[in-house]
N, C-alpha and C. Protein backbone atom coordinates (compact mmCIF):
# COMPACT_ATOMS: atom_id res chain seq x y z
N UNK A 1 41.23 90.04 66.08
CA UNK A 1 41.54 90.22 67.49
C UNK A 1 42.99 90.66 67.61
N UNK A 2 43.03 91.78 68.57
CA UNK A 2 44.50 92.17 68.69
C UNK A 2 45.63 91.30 69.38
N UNK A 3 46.79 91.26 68.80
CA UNK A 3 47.67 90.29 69.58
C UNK A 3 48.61 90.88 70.64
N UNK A 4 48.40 92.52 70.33
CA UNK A 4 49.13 93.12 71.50
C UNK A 4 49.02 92.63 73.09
N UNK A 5 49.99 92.08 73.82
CA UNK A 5 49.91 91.63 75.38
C UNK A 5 50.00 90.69 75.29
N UNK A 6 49.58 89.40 73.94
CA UNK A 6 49.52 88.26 74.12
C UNK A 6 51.14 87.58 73.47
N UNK A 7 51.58 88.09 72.42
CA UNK A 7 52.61 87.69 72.27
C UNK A 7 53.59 88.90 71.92
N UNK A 8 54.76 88.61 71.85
CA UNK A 8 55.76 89.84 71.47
C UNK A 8 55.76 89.82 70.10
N UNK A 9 54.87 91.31 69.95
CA UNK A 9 54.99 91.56 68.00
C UNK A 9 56.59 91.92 67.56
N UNK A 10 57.17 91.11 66.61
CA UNK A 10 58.64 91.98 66.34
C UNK A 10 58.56 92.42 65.15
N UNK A 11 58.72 93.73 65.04
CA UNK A 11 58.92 94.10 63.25
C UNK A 11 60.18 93.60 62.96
N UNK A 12 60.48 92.80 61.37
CA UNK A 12 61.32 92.63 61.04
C UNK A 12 62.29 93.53 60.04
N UNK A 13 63.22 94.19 60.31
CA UNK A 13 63.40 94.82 59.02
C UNK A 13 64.55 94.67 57.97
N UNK A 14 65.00 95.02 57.34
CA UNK A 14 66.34 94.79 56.70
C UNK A 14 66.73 96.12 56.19
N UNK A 15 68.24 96.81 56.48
CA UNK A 15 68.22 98.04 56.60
C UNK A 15 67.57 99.47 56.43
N UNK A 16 66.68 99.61 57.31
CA UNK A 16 65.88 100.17 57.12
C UNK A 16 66.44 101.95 57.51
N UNK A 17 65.39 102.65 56.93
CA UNK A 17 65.68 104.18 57.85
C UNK A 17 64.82 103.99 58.79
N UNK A 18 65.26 104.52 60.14
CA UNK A 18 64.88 104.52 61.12
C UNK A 18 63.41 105.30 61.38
N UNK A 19 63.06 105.67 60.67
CA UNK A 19 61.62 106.85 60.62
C UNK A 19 60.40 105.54 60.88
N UNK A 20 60.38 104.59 59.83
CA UNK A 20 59.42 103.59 59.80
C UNK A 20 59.11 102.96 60.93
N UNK A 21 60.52 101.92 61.53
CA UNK A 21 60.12 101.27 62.51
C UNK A 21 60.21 102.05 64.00
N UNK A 22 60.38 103.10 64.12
CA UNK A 22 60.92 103.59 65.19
C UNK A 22 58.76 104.65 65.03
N UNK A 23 58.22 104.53 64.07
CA UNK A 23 57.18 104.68 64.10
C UNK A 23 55.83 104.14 64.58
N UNK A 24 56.07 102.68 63.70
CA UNK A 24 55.33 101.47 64.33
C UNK A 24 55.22 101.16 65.59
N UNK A 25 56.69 101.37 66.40
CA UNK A 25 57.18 101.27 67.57
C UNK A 25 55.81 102.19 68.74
N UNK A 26 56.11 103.33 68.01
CA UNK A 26 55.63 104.34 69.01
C UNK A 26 53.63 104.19 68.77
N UNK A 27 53.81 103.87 67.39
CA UNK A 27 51.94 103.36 67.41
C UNK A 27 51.56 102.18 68.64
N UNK A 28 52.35 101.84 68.70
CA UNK A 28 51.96 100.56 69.42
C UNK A 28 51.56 99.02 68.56
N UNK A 29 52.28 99.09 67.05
CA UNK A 29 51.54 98.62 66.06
C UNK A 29 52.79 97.07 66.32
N UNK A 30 54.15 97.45 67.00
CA UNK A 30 54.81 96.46 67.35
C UNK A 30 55.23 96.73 68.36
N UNK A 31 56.47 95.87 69.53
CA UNK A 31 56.66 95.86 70.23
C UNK A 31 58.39 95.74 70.99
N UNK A 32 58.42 95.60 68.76
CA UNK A 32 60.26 95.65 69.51
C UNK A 32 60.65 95.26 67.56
N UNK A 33 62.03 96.08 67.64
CA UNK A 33 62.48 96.10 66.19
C UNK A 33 63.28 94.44 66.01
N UNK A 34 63.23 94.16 65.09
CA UNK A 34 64.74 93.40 64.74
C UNK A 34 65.35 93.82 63.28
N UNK A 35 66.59 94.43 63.46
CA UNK A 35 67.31 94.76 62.37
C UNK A 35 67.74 94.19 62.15
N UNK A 36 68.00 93.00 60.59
CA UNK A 36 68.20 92.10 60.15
C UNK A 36 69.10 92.11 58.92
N UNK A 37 69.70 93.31 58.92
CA UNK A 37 70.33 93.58 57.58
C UNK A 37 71.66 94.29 57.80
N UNK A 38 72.34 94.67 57.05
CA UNK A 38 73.69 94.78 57.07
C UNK A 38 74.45 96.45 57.97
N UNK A 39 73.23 96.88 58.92
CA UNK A 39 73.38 98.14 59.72
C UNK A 39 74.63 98.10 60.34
N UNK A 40 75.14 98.84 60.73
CA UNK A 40 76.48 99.26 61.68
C UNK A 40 76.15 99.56 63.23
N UNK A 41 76.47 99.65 64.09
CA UNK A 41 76.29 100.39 65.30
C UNK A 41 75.89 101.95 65.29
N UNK A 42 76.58 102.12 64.02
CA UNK A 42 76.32 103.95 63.64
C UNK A 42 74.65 104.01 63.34
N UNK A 43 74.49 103.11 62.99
CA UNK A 43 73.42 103.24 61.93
C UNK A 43 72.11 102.84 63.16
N UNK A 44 72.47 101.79 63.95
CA UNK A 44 71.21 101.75 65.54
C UNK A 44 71.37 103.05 66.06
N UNK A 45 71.87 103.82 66.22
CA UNK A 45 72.18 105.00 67.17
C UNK A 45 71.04 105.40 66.99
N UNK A 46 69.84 105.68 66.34
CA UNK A 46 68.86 106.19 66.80
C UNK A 46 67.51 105.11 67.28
N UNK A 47 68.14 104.25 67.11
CA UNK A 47 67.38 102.78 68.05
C UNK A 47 67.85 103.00 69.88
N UNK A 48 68.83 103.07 69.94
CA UNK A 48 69.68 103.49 70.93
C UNK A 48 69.22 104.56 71.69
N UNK A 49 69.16 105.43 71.27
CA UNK A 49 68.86 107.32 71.33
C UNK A 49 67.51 107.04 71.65
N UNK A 50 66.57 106.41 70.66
CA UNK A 50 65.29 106.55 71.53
C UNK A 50 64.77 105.63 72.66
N UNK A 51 66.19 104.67 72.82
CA UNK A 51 65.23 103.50 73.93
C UNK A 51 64.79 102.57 73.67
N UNK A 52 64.40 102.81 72.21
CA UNK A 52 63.80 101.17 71.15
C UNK A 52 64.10 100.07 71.75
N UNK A 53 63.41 99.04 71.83
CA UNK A 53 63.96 97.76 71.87
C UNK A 53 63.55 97.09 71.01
N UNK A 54 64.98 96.84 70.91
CA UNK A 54 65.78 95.56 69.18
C UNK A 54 66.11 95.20 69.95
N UNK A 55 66.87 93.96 68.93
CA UNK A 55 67.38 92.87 68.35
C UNK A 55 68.18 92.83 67.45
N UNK A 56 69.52 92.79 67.35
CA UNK A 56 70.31 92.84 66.20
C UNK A 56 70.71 91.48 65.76
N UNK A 57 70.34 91.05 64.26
CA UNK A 57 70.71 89.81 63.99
C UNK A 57 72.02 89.71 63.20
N UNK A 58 72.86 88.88 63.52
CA UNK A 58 74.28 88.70 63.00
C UNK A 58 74.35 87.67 62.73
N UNK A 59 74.91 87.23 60.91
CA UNK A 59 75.44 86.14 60.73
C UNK A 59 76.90 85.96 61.21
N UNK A 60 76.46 84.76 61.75
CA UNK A 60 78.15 83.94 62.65
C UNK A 60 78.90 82.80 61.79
N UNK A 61 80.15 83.39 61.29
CA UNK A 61 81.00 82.14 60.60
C UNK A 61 82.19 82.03 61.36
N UNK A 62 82.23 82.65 62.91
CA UNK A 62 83.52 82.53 63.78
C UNK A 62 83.49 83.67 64.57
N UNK A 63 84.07 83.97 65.79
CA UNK A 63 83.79 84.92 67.00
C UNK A 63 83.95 86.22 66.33
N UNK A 64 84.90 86.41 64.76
CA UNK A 64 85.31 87.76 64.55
C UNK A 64 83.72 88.21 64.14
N UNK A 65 83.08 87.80 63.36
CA UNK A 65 81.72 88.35 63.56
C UNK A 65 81.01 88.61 64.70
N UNK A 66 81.53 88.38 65.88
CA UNK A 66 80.70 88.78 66.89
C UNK A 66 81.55 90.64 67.88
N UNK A 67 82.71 90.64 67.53
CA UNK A 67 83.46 91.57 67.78
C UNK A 67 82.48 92.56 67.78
N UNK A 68 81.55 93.58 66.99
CA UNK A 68 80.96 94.87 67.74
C UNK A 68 79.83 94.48 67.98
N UNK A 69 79.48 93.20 68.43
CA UNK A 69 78.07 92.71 68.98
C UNK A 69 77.36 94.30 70.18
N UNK A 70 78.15 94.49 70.65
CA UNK A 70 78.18 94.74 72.12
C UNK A 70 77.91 96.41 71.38
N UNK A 71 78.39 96.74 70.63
CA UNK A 71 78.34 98.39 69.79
C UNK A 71 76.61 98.60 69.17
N UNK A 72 76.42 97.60 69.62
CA UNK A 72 75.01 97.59 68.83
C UNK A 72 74.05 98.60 70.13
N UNK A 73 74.25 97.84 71.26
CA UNK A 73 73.00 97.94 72.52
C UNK A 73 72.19 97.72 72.60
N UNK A 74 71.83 96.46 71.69
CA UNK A 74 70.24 96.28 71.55
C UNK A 74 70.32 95.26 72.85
N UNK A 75 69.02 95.13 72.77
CA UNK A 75 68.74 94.00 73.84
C UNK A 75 68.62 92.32 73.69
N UNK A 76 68.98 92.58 72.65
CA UNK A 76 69.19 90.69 72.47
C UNK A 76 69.91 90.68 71.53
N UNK A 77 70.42 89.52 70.93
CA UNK A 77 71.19 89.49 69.58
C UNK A 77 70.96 87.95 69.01
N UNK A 78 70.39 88.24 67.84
CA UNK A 78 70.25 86.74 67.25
C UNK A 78 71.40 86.36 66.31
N UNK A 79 71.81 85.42 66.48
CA UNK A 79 72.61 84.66 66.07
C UNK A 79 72.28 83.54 64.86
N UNK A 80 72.49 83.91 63.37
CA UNK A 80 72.61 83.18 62.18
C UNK A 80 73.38 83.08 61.80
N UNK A 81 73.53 81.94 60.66
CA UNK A 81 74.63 81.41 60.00
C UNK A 81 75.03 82.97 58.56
N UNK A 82 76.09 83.00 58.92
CA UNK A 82 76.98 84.25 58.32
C UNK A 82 76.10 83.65 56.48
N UNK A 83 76.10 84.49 55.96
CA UNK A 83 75.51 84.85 54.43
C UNK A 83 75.70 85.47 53.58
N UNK A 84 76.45 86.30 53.07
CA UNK A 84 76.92 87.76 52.87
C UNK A 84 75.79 87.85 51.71
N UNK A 85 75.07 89.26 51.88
CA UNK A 85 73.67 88.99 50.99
C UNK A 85 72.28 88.69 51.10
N UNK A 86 72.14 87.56 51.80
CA UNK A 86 70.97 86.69 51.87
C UNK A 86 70.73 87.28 53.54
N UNK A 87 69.32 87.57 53.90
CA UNK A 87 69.13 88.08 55.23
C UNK A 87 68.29 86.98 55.73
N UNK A 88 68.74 85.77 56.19
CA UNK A 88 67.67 85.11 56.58
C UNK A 88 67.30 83.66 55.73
N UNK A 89 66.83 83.20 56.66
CA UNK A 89 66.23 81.66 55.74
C UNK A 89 67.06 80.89 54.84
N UNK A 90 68.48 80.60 54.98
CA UNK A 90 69.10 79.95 54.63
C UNK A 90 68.77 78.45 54.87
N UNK A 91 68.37 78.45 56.47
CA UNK A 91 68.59 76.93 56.45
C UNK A 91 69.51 75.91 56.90
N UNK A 92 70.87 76.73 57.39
CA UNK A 92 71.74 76.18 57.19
C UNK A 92 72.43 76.90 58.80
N UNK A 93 73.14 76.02 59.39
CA UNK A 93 73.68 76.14 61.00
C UNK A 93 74.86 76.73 60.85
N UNK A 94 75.62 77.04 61.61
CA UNK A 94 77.17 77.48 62.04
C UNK A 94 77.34 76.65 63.50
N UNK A 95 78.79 76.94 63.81
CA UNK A 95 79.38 76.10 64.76
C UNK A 95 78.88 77.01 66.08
N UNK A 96 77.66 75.89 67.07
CA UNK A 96 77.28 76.67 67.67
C UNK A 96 78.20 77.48 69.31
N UNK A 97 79.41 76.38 69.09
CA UNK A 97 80.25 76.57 69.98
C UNK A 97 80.59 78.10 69.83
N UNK A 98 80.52 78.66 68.88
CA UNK A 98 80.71 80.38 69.05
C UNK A 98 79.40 81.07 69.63
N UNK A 99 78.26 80.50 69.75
CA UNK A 99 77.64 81.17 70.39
C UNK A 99 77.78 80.66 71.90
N UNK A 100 78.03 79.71 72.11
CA UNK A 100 78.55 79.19 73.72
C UNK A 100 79.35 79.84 74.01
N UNK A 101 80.31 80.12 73.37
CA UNK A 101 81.62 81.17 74.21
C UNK A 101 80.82 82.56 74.74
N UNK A 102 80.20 82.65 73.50
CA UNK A 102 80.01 84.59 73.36
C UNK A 102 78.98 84.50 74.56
N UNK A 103 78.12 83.69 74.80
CA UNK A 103 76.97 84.05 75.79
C UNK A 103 78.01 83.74 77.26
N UNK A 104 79.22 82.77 77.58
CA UNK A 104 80.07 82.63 78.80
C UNK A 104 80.28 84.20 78.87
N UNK A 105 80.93 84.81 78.14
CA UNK A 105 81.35 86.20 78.02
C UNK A 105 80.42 87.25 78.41
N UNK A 106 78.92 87.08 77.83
CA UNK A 106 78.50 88.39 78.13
C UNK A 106 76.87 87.51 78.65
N UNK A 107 76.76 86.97 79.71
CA UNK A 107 75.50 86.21 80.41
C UNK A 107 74.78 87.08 80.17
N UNK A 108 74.73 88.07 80.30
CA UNK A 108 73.21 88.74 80.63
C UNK A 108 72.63 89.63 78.86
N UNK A 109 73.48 89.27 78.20
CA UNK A 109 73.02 89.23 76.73
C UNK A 109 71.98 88.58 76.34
N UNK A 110 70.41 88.59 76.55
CA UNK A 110 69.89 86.98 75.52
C UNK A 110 70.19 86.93 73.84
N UNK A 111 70.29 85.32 73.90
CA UNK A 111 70.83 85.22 72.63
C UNK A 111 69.63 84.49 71.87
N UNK A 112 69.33 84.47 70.44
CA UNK A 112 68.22 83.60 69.79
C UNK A 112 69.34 83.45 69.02
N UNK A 113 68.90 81.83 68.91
CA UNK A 113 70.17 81.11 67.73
C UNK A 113 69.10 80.65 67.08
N UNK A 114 69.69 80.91 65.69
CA UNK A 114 68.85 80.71 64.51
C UNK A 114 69.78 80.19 63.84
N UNK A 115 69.07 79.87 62.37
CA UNK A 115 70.07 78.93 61.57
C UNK A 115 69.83 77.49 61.43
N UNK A 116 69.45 77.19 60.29
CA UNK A 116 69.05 75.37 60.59
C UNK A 116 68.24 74.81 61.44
N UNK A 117 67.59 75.52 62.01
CA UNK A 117 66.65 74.96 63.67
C UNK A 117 65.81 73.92 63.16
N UNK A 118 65.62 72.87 62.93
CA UNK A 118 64.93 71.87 62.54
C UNK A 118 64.68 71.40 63.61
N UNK A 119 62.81 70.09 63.54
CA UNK A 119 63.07 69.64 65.02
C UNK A 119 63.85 68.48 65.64
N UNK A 120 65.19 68.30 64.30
CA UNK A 120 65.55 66.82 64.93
C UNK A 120 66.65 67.29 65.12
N UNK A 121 67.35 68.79 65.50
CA UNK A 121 68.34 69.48 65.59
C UNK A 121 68.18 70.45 67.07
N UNK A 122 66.67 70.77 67.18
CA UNK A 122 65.95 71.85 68.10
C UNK A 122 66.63 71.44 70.13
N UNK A 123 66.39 70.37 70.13
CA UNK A 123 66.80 69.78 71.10
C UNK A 123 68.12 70.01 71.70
N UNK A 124 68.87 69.54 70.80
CA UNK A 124 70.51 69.68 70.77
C UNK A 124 70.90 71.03 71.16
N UNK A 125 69.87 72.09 69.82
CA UNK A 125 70.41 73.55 69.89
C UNK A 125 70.57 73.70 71.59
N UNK A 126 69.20 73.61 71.85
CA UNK A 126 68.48 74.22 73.11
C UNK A 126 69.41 73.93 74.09
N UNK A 127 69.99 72.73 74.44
CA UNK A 127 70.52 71.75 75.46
C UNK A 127 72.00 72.76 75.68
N UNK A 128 72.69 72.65 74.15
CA UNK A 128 73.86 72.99 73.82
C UNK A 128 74.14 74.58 74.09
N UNK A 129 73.52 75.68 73.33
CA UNK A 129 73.42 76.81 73.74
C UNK A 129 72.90 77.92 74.99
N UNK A 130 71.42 77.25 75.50
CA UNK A 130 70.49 77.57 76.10
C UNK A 130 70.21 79.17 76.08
N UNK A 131 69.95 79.37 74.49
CA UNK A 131 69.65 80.45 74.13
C UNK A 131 68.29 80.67 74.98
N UNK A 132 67.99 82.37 74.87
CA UNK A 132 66.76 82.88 75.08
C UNK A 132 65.73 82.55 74.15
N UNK A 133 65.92 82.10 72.86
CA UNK A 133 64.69 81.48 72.00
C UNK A 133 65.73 80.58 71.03
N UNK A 134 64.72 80.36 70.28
CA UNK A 134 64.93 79.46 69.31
C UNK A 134 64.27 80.01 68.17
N UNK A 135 64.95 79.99 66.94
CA UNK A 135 64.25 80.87 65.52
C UNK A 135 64.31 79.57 64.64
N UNK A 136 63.26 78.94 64.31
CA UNK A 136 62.52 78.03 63.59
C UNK A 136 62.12 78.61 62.61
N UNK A 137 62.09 79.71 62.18
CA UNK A 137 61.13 80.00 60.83
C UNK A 137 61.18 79.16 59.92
N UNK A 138 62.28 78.62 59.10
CA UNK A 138 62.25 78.00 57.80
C UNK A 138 62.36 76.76 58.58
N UNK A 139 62.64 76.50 59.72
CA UNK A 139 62.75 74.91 60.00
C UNK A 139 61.38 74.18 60.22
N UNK A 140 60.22 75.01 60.26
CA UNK A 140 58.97 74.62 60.51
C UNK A 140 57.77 74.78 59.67
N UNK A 141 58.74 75.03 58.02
CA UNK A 141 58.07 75.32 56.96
C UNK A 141 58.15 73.95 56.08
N UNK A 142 56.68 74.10 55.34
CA UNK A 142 56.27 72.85 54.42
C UNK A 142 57.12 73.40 52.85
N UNK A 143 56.99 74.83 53.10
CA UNK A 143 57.90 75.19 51.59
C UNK A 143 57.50 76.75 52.19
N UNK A 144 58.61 77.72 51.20
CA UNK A 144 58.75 78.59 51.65
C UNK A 144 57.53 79.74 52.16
N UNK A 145 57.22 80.80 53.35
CA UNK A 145 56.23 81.03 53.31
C UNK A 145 54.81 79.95 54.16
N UNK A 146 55.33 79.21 53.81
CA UNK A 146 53.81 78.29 54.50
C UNK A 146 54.50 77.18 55.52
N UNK A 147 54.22 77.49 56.84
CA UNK A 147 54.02 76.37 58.00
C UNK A 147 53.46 75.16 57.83
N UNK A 148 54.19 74.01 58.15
CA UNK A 148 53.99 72.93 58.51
C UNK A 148 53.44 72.49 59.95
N UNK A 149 52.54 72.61 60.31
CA UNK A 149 51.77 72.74 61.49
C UNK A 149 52.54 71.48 62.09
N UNK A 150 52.55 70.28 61.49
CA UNK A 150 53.45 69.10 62.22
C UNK A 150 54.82 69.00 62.74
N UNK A 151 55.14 70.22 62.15
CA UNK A 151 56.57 70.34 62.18
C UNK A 151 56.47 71.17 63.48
N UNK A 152 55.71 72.40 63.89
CA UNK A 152 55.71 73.55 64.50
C UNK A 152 55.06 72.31 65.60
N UNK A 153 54.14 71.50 65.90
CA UNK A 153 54.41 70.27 66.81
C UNK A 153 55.25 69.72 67.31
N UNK A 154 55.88 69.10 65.99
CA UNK A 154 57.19 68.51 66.58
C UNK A 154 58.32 69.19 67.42
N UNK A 155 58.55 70.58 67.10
CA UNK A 155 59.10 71.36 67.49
C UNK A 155 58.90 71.99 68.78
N UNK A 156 58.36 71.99 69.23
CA UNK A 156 57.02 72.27 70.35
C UNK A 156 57.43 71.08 71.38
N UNK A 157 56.87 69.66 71.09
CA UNK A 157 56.96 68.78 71.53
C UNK A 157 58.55 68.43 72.15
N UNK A 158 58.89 68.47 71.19
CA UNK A 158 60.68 68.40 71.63
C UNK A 158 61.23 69.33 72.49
N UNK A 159 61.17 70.57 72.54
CA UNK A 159 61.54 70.93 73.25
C UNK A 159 61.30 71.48 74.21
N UNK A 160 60.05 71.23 74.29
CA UNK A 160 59.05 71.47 76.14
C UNK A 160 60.07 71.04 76.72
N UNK A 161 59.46 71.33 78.18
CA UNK A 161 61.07 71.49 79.28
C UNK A 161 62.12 71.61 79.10
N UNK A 162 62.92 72.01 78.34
CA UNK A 162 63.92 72.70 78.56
C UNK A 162 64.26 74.17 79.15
């Protein structure tokens, strides 16, 4: 059964050439990029150019990583713990007070804070940041790759209403 309409498909990519996802895009096969890898602003310009809607994910170890946030133009920006190398699934948080400043600064940015999202952490994030999502991937895993359905509960559970 198709999931198109029901949830937002995101391709994930890690520096990719733009031919692929800017393909998928136009199949209708997803619904929005996230570039997850070490791209430049130069390098979205044809994310940009065609209208795409991304997501640029940036590891955060202090506001100077957030300096060409804004050079990007994507439409959201996720926020992980800085890595140099590793794209993802660390596991591990940054001080979320830099994403509190950066979202005072630019409100109408949504932000997904990722990084460590566990569910005995999920709460706090949510309360503390009040990002546009929350990125749980590895925080709701039994081991890498495979979901912990109790966890993706717990997670769930906790942070309804907010």
């Amino acid at each position: 059964e198709s999931l198109a309409g029901r949830i937002l498909r995101v391709g994930v990519f890690v520096n990719p050439e733009p031919d692929l996802p800017l393909e998928l895009l136009e199949k209708g096969w997803i619904d929005a990029i996230q570039l997850h890898g070490d791209e430049t602003p130069e390098q979205a310009a044809p994310y940009r150019d065609a209208k795409a809607p991304f997501i640029k994910a940036i590891g955060v170890a202090g506001s100077e990583h957030l300096k060409q946030a804004l050079d990007y133009g994507a439409q959201a920006l996720l926020m992980d713990a800085h890595a140099p190398g590793v794209y993802g699934g660390t596991g591990e948080t940054f001080d979320w007070n830099t994403a509190i400043r950066f979202k005072q600064e630019h409100p109408d940015l949504p932000i997904i804070l990722a990084g460590g999202i566990v569910p005995e952490n999920a709460l706090e994030a949510a309360q503390a940041v009040f990002p546009a999502a929350l990125d749980v991937a590895s925080g709701a895993e039994i081991s890498p790759g495979r979901k912990d359905f109790d966890k993706v509960q717990e997670l769930l559970t906790t942070t309804r209403g907010c």
